[in-house]
N, C-alpha and C. Protein backbone atom coordinates (compact mmCIF):
# COMPACT_ATOMS: atom_id res chain seq x y z
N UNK A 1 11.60 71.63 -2.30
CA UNK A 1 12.78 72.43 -2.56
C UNK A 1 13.13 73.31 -1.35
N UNK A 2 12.31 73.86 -0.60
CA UNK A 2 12.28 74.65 0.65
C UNK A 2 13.10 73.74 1.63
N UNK A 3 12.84 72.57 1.85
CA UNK A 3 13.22 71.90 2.65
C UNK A 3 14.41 71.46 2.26
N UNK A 4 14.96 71.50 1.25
CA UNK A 4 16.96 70.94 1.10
C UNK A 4 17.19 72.63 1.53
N UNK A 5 16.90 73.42 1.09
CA UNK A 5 17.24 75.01 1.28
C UNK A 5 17.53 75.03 3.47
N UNK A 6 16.38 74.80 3.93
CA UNK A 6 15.87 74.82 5.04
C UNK A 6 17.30 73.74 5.82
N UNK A 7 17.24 72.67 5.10
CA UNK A 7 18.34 71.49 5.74
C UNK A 7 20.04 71.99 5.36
N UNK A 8 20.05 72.84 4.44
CA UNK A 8 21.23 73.74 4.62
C UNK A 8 21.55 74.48 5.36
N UNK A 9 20.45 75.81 5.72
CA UNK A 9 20.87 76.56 6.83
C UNK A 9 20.81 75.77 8.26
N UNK A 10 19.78 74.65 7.99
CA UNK A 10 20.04 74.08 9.73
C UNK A 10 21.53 73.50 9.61
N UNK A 11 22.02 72.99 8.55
CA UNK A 11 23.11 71.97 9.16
C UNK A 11 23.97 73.15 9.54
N UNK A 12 24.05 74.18 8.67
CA UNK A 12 25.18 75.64 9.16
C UNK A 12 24.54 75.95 10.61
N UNK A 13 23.43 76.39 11.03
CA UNK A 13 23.17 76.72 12.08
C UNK A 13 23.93 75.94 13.10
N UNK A 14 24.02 74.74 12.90
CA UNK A 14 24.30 73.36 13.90
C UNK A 14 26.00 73.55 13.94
N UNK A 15 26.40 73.97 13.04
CA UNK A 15 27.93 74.37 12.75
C UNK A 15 28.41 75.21 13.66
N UNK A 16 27.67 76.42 13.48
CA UNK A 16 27.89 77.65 14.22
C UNK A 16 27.69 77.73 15.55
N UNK A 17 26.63 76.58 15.98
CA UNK A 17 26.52 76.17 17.66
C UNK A 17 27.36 76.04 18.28
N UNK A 18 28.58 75.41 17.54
CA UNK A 18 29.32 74.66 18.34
C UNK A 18 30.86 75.19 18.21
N UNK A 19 31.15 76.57 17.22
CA UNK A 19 32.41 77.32 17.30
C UNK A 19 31.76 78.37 16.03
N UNK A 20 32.62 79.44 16.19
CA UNK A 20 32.76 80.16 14.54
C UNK A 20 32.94 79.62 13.54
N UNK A 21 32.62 79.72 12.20
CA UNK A 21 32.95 79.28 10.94
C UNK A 21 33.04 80.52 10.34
N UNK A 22 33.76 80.46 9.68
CA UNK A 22 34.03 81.60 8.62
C UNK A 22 32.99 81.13 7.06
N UNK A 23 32.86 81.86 6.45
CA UNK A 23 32.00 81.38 4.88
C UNK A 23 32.46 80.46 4.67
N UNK A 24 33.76 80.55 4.03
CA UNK A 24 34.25 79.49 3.07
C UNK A 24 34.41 78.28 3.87
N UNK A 25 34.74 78.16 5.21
CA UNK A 25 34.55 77.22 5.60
C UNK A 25 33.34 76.50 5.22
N UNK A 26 32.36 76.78 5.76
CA UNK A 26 31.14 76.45 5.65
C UNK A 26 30.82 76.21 4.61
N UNK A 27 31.32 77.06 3.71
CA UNK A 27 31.04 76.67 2.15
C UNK A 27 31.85 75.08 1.77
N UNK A 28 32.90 75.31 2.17
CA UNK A 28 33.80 73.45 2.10
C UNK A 28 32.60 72.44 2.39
N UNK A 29 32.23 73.21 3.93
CA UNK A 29 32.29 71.66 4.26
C UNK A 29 29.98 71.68 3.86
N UNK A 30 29.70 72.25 3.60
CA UNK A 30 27.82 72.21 3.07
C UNK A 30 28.09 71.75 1.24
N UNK A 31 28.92 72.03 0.53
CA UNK A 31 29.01 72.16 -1.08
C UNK A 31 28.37 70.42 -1.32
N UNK A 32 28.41 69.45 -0.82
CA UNK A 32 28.04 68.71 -1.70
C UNK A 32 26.94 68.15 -0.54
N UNK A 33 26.19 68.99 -0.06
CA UNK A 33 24.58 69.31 0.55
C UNK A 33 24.12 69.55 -0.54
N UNK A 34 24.65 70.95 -1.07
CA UNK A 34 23.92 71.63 -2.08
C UNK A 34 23.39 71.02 -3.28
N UNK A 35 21.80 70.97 -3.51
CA UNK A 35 21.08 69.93 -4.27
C UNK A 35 20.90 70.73 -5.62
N UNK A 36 20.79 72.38 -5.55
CA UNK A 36 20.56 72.89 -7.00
C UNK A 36 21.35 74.02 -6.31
N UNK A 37 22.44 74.74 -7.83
CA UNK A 37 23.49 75.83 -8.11
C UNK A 37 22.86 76.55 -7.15
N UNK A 38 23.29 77.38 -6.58
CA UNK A 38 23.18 78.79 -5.77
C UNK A 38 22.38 78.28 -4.29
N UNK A 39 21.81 77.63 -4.28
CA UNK A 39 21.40 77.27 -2.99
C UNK A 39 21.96 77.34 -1.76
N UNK A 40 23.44 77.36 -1.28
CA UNK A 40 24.23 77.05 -0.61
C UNK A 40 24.59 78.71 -0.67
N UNK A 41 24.66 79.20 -1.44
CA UNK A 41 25.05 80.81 -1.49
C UNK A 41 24.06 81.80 -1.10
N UNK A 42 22.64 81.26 -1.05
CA UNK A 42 21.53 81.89 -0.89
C UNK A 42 21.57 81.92 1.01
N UNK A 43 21.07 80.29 1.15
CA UNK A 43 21.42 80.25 2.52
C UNK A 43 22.29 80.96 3.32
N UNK A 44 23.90 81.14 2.79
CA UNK A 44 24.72 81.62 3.68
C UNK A 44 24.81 83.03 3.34
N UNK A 45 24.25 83.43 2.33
CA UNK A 45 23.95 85.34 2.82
C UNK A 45 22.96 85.77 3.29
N UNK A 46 21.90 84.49 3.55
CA UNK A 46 20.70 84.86 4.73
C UNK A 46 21.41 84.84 6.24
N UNK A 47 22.48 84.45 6.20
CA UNK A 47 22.83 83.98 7.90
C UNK A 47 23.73 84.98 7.64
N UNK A 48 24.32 85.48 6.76
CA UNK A 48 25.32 86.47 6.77
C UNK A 48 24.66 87.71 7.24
N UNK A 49 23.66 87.96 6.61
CA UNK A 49 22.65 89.42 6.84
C UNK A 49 22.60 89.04 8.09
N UNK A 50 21.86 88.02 8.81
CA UNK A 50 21.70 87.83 10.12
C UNK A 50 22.76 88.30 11.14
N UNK A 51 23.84 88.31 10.59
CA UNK A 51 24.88 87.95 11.80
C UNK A 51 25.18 87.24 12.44
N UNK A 52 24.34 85.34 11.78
CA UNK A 52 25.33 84.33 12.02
C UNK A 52 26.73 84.19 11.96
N UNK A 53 26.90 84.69 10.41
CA UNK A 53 28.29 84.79 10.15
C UNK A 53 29.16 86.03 10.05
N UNK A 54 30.40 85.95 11.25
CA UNK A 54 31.06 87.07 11.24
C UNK A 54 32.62 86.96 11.14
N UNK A 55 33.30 87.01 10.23
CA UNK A 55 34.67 86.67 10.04
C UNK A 55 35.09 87.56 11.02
N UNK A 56 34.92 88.61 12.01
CA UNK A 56 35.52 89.31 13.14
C UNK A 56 35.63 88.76 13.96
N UNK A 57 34.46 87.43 14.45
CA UNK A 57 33.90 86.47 15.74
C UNK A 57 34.86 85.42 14.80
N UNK A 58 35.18 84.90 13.86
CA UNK A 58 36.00 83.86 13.53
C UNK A 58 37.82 84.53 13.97
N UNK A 59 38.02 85.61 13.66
CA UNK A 59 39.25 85.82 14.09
C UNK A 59 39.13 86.20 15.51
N UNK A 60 38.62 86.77 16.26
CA UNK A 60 38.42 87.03 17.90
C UNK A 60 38.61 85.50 18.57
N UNK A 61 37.78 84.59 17.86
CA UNK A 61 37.97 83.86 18.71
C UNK A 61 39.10 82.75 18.18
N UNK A 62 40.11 82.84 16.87
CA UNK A 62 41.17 82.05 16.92
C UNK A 62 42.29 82.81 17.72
N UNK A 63 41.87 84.01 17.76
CA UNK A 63 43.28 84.71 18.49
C UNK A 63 42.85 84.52 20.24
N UNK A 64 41.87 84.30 20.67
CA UNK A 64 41.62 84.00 22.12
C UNK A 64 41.87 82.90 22.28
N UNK A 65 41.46 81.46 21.49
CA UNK A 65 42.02 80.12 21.76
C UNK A 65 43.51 79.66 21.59
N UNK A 66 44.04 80.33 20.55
CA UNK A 66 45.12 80.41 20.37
C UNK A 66 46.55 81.11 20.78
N UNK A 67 46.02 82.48 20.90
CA UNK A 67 47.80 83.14 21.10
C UNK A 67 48.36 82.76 22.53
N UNK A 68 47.77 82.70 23.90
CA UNK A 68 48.64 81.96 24.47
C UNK A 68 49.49 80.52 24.91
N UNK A 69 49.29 80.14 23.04
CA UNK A 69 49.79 79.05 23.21
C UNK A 69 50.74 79.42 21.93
N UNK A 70 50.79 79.77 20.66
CA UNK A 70 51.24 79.81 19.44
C UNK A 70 51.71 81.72 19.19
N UNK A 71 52.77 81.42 18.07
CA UNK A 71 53.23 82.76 18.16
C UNK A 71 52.39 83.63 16.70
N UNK A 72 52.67 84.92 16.79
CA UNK A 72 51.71 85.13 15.33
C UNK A 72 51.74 84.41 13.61
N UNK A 73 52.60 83.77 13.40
CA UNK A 73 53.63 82.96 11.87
C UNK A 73 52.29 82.15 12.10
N UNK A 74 52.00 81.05 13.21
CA UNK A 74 50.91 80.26 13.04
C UNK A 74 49.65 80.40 13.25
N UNK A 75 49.27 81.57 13.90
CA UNK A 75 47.89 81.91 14.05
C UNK A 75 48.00 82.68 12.53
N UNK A 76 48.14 83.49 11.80
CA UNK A 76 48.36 83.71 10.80
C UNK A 76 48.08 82.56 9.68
N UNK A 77 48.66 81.31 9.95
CA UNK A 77 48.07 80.22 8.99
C UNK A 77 46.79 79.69 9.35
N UNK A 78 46.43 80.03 10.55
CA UNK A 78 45.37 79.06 10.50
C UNK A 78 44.36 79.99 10.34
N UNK A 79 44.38 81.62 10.07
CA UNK A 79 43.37 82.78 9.86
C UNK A 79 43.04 82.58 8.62
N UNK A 80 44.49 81.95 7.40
CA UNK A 80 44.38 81.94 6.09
C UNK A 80 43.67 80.77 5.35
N UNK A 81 43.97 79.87 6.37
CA UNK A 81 43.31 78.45 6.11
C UNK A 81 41.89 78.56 6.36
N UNK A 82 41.20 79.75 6.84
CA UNK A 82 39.50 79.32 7.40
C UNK A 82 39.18 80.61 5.94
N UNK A 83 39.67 80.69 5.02
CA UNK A 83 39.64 81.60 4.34
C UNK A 83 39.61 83.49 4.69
N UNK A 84 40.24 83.34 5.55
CA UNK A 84 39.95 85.35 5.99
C UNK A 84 40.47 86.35 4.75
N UNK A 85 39.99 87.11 4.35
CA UNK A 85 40.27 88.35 4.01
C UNK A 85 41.93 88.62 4.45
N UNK A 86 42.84 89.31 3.53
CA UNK A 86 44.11 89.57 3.65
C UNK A 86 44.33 91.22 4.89
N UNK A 87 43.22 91.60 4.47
CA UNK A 87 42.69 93.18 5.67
C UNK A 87 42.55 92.24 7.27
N UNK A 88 41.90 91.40 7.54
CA UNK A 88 41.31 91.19 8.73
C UNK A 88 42.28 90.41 9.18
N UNK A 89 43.26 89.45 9.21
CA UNK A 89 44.14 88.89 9.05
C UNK A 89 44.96 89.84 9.38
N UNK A 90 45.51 90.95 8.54
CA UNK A 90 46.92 91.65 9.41
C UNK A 90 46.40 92.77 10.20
N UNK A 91 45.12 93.00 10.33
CA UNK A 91 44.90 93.62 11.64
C UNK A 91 44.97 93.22 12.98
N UNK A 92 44.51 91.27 12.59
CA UNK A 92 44.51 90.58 13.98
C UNK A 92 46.45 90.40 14.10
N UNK A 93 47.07 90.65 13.15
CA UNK A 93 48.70 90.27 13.31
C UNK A 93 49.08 91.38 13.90
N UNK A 94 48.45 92.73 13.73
CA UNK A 94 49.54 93.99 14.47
C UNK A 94 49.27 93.40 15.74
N UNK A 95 48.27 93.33 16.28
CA UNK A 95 47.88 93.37 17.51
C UNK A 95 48.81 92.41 18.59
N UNK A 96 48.98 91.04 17.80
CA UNK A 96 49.52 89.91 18.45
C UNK A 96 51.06 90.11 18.06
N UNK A 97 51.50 90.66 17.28
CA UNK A 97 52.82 91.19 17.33
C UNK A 97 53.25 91.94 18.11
N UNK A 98 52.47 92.93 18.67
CA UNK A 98 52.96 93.71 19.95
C UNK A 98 53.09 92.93 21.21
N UNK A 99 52.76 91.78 21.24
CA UNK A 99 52.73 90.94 22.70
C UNK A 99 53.46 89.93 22.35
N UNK A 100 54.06 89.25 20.98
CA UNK A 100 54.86 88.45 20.79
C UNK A 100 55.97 87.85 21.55
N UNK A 101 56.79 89.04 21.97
CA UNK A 101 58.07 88.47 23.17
C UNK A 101 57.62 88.39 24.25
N UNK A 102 56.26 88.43 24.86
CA UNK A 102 55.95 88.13 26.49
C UNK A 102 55.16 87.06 26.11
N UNK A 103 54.12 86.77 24.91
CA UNK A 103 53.82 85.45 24.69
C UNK A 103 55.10 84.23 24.96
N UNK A 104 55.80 84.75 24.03
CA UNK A 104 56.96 83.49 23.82
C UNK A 104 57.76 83.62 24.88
N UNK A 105 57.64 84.11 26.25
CA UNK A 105 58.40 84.01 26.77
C UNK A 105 57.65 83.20 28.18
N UNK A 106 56.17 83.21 27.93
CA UNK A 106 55.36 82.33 28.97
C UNK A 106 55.36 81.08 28.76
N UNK A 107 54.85 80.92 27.45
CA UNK A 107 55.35 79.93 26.40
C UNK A 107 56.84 78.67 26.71
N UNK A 108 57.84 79.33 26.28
CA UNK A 108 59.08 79.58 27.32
C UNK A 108 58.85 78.64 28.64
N UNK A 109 58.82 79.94 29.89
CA UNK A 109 59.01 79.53 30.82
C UNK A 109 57.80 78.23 31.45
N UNK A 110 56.40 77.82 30.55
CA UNK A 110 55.82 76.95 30.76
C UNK A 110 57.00 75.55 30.70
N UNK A 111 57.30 75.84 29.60
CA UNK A 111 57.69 73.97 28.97
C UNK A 111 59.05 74.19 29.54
N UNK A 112 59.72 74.95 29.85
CA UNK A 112 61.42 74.73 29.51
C UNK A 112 61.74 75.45 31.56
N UNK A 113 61.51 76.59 31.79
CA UNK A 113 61.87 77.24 33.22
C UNK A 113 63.17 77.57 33.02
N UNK A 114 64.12 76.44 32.43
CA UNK A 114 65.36 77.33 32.86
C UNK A 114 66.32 77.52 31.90
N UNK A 115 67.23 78.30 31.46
CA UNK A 115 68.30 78.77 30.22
C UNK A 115 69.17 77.20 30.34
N UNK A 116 69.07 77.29 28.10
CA UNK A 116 69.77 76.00 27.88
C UNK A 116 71.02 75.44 28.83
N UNK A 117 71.54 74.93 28.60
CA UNK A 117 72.83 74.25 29.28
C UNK A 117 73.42 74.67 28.49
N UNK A 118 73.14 73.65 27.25
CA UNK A 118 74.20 73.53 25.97
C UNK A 118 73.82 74.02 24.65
N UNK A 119 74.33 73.69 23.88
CA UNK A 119 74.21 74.29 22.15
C UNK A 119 72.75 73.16 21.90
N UNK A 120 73.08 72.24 22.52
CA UNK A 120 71.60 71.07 21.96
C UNK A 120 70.46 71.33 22.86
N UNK A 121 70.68 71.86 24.23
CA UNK A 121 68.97 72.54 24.73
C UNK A 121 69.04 73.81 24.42
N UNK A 122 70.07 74.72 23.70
CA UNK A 122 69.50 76.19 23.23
C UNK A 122 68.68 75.66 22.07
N UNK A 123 69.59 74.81 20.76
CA UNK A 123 68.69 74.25 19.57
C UNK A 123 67.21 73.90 20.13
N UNK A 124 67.27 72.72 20.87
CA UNK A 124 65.66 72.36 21.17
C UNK A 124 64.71 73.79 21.53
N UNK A 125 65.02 74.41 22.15
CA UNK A 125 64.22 75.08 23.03
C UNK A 125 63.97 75.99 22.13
N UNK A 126 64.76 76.47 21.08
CA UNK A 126 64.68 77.09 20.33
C UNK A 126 63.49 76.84 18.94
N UNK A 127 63.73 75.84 18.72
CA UNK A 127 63.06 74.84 17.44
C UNK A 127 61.53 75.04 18.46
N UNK A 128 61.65 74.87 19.93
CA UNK A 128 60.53 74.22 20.12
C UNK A 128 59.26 75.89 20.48
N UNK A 129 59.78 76.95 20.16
CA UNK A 129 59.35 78.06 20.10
C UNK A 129 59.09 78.43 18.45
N UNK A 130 59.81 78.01 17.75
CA UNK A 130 59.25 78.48 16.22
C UNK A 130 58.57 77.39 15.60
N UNK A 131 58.75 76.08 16.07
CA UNK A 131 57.76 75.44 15.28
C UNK A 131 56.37 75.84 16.02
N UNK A 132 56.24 76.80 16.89
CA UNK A 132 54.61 77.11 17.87
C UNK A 132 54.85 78.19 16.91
N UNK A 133 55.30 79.13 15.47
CA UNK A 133 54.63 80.54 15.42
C UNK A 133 55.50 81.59 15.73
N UNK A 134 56.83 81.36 16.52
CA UNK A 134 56.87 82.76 17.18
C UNK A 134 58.22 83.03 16.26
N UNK A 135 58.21 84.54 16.05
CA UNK A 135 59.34 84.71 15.06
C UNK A 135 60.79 84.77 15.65
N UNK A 136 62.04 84.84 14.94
CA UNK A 136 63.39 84.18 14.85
C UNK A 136 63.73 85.56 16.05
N UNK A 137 63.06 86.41 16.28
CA UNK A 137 63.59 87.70 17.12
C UNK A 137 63.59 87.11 18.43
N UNK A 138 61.73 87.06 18.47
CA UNK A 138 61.45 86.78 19.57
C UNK A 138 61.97 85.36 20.59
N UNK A 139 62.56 84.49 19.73
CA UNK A 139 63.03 83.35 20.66
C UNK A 139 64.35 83.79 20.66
N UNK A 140 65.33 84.48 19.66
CA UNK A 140 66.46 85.15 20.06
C UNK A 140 66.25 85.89 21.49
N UNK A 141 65.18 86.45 21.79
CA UNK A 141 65.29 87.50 22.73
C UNK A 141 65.39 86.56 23.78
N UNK A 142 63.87 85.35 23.88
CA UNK A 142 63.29 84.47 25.08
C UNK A 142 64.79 83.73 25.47
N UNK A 143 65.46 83.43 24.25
CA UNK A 143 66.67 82.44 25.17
C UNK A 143 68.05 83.27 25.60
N UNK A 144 68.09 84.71 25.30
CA UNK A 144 69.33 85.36 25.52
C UNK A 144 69.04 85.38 27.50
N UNK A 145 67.61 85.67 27.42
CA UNK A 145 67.82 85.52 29.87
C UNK A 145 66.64 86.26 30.00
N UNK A 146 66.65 86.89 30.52
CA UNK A 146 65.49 87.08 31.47
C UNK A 146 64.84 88.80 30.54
N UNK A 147 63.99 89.54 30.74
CA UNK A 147 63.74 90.65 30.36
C UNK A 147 64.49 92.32 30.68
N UNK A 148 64.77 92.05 32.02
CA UNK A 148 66.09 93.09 32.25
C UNK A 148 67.31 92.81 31.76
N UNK A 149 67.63 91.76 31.12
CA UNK A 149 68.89 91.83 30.19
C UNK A 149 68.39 92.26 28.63
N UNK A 150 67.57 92.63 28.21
CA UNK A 150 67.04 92.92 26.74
C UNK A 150 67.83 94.24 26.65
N UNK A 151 68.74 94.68 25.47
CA UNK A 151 68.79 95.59 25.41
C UNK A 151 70.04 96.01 25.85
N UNK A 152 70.33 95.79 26.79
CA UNK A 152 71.73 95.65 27.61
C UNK A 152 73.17 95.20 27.14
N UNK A 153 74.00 96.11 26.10
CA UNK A 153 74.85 96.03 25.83
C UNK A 153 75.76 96.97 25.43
């Protein structure tokens, strides 16, 4: 019995080698490891006490792999999808909301460099900033010109 217990925390250990997991993740993907009720819950609040598992190191590091590529709308889904807490989640959102219009505007000037032509590269360029995350302001702002025109009217 020690040893299915033992082959649980290793396969999580082996998990955690190789990126963050949040619980419930882990809980998805170990549940049909688990050979008798609670076993799987035992294990992962031994690694929890440990400080294997830290939903702070699961959001630190989706917002480091992620925000300079995606705007906060989708890092936001994918915080909710690894199961986070509704607290830890909009703390990591104030943060990436304050950098939102210089994200989306690197973002921006990566794929695109220069202001639409027409109504069909403002649409694209546009579409192609909110389907990454970034909200309806911030690509309003990225396609009106440059940052010394913000504001300016």
């Amino acid at each position: 019995m020690a040893f299915g217990q033992l082959s649980l925390k290793g396969r999580a250990l082996r998990l955690l080698a190789g990126r963050e997991y949040s619980r419930r993740e882990l809980e998805r993907k170990l549940a049909a490891r688990e050979e008798e009720p609670g076993q799987l819950k035992q294990a992962l609040d031994e690694l929890q006490a440990k400080g294997f598992i830290s939903e702070q190191r699961v959001v630190d590091s989706v917002v480091h792999r992620r925000a300079p590529r995606l705007g906060a709308g989708r890092i936001r889904q994918e915080l909710q999808a690894k199961g986070l807490d509704s607290e830890t989640i909009a703390a990591a959102m104030s943060g990436l909301q304050a950098t939102e219009l210089e994200r989306a505007r690197e973002v921006w000037r990566r794929k695109f460099g220069t202001p639409p032509a027409d109504a069909a590269q403002h649409a694209k360029q546009a579409r192609f900033l909110l389907v990454r995350g970034f909200s309806a302001d911030a690509v309003r702002r990225v396609l009106a010109g440059p940052p010394d025109d913000d504001g300016a009217a």
